[in-house]
PDB file of N, CA and C in Angstrom:
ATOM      1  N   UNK A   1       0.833  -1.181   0.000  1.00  0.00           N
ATOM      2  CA  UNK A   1       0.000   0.000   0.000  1.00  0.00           C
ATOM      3  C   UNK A   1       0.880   1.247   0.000  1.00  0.00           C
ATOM      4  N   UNK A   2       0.418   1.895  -0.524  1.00  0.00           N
ATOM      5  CA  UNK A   2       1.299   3.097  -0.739  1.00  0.00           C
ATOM      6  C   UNK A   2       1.157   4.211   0.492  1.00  0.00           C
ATOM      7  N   UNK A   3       2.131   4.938   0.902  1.00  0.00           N
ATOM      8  CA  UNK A   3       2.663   5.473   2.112  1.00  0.00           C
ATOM      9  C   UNK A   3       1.326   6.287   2.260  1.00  0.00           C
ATOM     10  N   UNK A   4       0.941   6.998   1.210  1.00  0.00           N
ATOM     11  CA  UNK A   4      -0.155   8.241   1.219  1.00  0.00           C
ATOM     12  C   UNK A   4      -1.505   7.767   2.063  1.00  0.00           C
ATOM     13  N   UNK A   5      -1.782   6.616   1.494  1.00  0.00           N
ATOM     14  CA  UNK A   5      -2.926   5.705   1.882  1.00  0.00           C
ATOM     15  C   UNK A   5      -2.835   5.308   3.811  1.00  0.00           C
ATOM     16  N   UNK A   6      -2.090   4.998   4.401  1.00  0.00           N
ATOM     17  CA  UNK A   6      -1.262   4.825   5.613  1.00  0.00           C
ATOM     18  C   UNK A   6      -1.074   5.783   6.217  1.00  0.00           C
ATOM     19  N   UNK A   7      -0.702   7.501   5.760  1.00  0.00           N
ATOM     20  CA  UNK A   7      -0.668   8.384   6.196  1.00  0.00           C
ATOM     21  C   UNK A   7      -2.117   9.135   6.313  1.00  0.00           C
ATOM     22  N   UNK A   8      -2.918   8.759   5.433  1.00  0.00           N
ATOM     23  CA  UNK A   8      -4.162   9.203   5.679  1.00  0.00           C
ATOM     24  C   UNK A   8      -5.012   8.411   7.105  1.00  0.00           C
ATOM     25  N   UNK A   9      -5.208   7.169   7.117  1.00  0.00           N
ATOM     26  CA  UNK A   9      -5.677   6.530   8.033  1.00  0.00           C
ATOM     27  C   UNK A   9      -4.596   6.872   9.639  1.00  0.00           C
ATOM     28  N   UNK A  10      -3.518   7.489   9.802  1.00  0.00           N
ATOM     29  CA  UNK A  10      -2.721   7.737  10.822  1.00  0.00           C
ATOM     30  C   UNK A  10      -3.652   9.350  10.936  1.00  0.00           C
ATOM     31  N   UNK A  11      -3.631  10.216  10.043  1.00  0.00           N
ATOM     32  CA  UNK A  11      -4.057  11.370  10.218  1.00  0.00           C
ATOM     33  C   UNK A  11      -5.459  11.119  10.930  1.00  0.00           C
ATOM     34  N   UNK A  12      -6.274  10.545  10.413  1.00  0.00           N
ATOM     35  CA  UNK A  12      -7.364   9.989  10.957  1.00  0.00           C
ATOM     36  C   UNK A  12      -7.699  10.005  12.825  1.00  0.00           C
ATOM     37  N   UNK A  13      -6.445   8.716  12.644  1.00  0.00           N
ATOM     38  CA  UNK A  13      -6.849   8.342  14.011  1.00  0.00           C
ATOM     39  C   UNK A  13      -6.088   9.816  15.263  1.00  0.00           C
ATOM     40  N   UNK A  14      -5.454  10.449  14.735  1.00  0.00           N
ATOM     41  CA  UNK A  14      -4.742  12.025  15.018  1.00  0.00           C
ATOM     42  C   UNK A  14      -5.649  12.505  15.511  1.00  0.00           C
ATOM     43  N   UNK A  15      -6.643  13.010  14.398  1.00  0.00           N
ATOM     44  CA  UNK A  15      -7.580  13.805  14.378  1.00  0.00           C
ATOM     45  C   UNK A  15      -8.612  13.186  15.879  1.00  0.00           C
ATOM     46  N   UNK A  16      -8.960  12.148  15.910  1.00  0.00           N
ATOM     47  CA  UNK A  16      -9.667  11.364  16.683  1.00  0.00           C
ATOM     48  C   UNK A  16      -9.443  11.353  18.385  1.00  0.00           C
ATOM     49  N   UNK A  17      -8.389  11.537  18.398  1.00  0.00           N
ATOM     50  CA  UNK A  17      -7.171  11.330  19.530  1.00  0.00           C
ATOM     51  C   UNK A  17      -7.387  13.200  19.678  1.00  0.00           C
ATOM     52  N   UNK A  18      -6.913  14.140  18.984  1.00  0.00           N
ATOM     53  CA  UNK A  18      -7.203  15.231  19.599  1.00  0.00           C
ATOM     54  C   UNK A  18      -8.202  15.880  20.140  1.00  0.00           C
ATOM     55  N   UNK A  19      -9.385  15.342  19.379  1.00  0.00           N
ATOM     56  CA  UNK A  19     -10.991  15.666  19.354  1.00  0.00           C
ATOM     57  C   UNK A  19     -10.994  15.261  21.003  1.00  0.00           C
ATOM     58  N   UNK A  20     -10.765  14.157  21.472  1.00  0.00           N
ATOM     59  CA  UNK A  20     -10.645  13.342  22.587  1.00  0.00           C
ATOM     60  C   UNK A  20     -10.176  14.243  23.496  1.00  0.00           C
ATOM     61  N   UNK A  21      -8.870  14.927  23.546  1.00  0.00           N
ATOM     62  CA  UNK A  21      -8.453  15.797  24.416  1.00  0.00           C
ATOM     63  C   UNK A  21      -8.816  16.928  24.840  1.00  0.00           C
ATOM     64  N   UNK A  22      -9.817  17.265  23.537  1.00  0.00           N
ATOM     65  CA  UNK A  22     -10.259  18.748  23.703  1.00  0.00           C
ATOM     66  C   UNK A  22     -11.744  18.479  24.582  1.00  0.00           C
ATOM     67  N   UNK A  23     -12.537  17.445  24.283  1.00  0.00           N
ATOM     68  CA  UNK A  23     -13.625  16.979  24.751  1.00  0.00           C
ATOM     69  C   UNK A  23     -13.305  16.750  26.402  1.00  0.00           C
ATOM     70  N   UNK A  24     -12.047  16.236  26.854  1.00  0.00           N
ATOM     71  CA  UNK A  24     -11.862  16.245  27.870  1.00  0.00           C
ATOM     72  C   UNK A  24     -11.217  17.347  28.866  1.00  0.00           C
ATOM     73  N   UNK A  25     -11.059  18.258  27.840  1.00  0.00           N
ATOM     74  CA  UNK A  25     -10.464  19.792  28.415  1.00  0.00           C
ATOM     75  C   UNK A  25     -11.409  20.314  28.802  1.00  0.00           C
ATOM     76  N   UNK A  26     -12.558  19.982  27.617  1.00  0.00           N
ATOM     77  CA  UNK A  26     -13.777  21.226  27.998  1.00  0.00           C
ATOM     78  C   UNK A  26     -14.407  20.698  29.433  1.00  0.00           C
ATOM     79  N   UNK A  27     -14.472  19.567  29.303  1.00  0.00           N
ATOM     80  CA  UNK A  27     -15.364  18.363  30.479  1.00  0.00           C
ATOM     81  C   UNK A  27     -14.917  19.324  31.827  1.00  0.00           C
ATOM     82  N   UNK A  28     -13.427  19.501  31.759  1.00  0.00           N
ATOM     83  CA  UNK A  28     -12.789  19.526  33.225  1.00  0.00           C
ATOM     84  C   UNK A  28     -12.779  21.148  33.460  1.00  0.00           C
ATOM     85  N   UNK A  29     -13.220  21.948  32.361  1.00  0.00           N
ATOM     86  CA  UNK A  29     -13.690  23.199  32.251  1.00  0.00           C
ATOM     87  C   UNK A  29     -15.160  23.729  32.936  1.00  0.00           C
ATOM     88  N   UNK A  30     -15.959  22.087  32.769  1.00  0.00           N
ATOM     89  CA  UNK A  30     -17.240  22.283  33.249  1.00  0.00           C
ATOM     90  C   UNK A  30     -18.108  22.755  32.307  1.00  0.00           C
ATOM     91  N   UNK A  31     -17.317  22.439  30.650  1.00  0.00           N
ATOM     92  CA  UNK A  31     -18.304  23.279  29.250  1.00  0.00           C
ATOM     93  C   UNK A  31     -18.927  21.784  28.999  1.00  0.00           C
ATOM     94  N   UNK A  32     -19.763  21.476  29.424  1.00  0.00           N
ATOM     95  CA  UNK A  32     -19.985  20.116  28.650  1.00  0.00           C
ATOM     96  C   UNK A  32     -20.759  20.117  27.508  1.00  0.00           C
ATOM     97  N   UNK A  33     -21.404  21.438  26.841  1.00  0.00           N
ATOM     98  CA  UNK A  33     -21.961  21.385  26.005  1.00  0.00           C
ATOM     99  C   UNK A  33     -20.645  21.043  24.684  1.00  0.00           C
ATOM    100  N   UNK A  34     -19.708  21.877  25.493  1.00  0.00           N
ATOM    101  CA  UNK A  34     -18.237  21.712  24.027  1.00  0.00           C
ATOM    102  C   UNK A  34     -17.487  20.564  23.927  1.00  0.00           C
ATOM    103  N   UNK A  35     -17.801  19.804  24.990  1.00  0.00           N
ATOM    104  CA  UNK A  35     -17.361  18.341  25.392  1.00  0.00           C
ATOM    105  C   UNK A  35     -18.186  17.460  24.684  1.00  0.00           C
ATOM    106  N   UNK A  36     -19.722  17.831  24.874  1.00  0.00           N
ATOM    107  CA  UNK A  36     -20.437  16.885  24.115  1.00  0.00           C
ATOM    108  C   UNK A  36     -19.822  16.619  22.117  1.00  0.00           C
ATOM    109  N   UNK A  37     -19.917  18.299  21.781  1.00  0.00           N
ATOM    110  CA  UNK A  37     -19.571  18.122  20.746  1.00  0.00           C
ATOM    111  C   UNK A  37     -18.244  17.714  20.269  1.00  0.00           C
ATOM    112  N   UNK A  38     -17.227  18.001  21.091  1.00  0.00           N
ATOM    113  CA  UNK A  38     -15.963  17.413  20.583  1.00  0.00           C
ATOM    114  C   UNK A  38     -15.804  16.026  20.652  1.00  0.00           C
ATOM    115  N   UNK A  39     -16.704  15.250  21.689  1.00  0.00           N
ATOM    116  CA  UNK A  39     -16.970  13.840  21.564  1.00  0.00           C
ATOM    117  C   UNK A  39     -17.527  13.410  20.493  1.00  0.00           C
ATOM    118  N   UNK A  40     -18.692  14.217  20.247  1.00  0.00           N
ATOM    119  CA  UNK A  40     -19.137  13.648  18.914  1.00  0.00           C
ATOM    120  C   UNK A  40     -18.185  13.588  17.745  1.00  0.00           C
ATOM    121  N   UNK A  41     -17.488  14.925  17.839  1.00  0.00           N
ATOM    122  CA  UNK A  41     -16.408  14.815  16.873  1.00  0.00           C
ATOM    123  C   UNK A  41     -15.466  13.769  16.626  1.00  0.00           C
ATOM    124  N   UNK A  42     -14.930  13.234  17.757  1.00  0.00           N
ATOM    125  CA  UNK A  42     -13.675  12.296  18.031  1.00  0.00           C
ATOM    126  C   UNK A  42     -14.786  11.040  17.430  1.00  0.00           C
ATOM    127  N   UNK A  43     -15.662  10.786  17.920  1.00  0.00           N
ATOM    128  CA  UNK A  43     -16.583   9.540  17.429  1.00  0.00           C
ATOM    129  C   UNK A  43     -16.475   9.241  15.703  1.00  0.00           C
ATOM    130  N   UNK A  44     -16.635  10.835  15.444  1.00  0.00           N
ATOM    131  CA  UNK A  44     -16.824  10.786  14.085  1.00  0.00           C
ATOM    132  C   UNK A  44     -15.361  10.221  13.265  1.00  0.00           C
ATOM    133  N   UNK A  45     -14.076  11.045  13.577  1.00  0.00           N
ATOM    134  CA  UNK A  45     -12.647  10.715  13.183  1.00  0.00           C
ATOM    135  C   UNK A  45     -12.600   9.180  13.244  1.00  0.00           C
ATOM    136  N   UNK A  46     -13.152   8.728  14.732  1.00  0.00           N
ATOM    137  CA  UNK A  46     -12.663   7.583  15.073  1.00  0.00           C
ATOM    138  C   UNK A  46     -13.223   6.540  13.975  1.00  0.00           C
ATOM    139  N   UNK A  47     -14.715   6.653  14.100  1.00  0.00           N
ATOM    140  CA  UNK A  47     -15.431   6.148  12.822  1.00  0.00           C
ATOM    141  C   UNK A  47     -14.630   5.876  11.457  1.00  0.00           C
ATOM    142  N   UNK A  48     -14.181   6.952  10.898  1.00  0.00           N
ATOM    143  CA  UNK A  48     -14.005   7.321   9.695  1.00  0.00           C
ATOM    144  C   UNK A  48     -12.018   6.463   9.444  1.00  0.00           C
ATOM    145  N   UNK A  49     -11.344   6.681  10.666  1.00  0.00           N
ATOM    146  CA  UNK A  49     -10.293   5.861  11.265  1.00  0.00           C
ATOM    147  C   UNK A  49     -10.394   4.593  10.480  1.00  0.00           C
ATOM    148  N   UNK A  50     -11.362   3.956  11.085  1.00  0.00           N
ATOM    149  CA  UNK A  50     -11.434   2.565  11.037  1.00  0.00           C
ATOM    150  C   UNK A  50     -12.113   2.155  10.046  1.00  0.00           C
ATOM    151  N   UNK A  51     -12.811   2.645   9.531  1.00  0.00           N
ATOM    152  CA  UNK A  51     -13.653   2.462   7.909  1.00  0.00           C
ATOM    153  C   UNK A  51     -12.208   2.331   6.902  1.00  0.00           C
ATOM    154  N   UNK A  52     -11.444   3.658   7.739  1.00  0.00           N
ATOM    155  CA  UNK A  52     -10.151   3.493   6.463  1.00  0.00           C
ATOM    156  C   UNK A  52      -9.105   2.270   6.536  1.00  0.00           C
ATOM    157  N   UNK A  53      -8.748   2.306   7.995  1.00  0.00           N
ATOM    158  CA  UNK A  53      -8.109   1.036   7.842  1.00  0.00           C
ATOM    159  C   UNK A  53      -8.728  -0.259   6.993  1.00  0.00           C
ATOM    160  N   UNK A  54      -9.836  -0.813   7.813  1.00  0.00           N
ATOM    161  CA  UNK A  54     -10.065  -1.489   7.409  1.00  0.00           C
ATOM    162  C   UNK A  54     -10.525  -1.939   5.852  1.00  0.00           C
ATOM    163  N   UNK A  55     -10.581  -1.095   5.179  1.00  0.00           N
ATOM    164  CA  UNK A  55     -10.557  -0.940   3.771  1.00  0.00           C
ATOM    165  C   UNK A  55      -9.379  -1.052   3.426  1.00  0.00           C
ATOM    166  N   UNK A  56      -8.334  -0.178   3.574  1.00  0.00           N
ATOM    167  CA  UNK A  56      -6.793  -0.493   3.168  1.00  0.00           C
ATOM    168  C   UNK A  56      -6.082  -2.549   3.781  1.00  0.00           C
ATOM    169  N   UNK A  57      -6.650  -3.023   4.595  1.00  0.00           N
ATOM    170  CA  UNK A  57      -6.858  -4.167   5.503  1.00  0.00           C
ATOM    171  C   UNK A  57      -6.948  -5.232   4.009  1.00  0.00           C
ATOM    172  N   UNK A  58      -8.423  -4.947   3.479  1.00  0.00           N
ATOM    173  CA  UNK A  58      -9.455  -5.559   2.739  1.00  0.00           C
ATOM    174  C   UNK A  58      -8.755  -5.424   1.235  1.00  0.00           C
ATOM    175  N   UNK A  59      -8.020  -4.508   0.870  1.00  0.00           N
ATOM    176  CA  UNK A  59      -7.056  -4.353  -0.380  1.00  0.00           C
ATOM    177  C   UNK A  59      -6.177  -4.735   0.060  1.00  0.00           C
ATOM    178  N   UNK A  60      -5.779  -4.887   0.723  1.00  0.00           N
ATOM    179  CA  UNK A  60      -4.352  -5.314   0.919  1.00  0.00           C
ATOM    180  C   UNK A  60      -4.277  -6.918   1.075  1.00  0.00           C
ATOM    181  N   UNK A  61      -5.178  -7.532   1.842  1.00  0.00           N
ATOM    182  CA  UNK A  61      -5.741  -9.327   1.570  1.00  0.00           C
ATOM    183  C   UNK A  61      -6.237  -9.382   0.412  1.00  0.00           C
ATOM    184  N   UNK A  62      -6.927  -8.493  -0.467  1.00  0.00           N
ATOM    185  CA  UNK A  62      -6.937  -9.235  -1.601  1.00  0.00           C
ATOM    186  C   UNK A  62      -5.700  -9.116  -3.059  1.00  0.00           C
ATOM    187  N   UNK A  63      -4.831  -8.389  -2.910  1.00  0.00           N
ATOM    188  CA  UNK A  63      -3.642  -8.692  -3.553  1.00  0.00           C
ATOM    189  C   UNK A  63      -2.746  -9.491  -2.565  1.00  0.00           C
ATOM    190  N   UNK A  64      -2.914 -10.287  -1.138  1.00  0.00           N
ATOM    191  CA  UNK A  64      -2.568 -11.153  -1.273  1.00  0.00           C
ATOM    192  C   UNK A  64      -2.988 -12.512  -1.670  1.00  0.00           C
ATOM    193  N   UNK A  65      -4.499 -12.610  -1.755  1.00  0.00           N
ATOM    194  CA  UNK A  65      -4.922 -13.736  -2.397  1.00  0.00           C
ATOM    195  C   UNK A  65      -4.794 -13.412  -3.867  1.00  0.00           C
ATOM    196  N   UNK A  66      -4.612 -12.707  -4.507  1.00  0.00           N
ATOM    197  CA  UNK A  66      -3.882 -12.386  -6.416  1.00  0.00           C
ATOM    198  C   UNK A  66      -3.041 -13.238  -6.542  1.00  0.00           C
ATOM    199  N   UNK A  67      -1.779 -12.288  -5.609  1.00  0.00           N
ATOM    200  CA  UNK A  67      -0.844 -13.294  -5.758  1.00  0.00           C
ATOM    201  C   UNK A  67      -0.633 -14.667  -5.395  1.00  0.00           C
ATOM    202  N   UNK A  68      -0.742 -14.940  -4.389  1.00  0.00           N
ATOM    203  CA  UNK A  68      -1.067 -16.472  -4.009  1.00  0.00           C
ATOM    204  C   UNK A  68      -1.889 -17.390  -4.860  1.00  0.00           C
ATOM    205  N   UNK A  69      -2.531 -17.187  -5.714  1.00  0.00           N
ATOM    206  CA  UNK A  69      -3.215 -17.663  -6.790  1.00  0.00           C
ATOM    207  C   UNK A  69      -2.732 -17.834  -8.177  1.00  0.00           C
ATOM    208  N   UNK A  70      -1.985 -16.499  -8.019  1.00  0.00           N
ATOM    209  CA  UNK A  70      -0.902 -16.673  -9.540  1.00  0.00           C
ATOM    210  C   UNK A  70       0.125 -17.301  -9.475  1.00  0.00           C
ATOM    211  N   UNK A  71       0.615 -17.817  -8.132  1.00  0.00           N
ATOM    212  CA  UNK A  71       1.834 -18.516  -7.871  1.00  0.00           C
ATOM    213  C   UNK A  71       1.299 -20.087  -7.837  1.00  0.00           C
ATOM    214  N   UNK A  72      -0.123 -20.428  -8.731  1.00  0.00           N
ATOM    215  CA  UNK A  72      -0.511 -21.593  -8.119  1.00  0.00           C
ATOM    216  C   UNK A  72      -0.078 -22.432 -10.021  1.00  0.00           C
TER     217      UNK A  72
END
C-alpha cells in the first residue's frame, strides 16, 4: 500500500485522539456542552479511522490472495 494511503488513516486516528483531548479539556472546564460536541467529533474521526483502515486491511488481503493464486 502506498505510504499516502497509511498516512491518511494515521491522520485519521490524530484527528480522533485530539478531538478526545479537547472533549476532555472542555469536560474539566465544566463546558460540557463543548465536550459533548468534541466527543461527537472524536466519534466521528474515530469512525471514519477505522472504515479506512479497514478498507486499506481488505485491499491489501486481496492482492494477497492475487498473488497467491498466480503462484498456483
Amino acid at each position: 500500500m502506498p505510504t499516502t494511503q497509511h498516512s491518511a488513516a494515521a491522520e485519521r486516528h490524530m484527528q480522533a485522539a485530539h478531538a478526545h483531548e479537547a472533549a476532555a479539556a472542555s469536560h474539566n472546564q465544566n463546558d460540557h456542552l463543548a465536550a459533548h460536541e468534541q466527543s461527537k467529533l472524536a466519534q466521528e474521526r474515530s469512525r471514519e479511522a477505522h472504515e479506512h483502515t479497514a478498507e486499506l486491511a481488505r485491499q491489501h488481503l486481496e492482492q494477497i490472495v492475487a498473488a497467491h493464486q498466480e503462484s498456483k
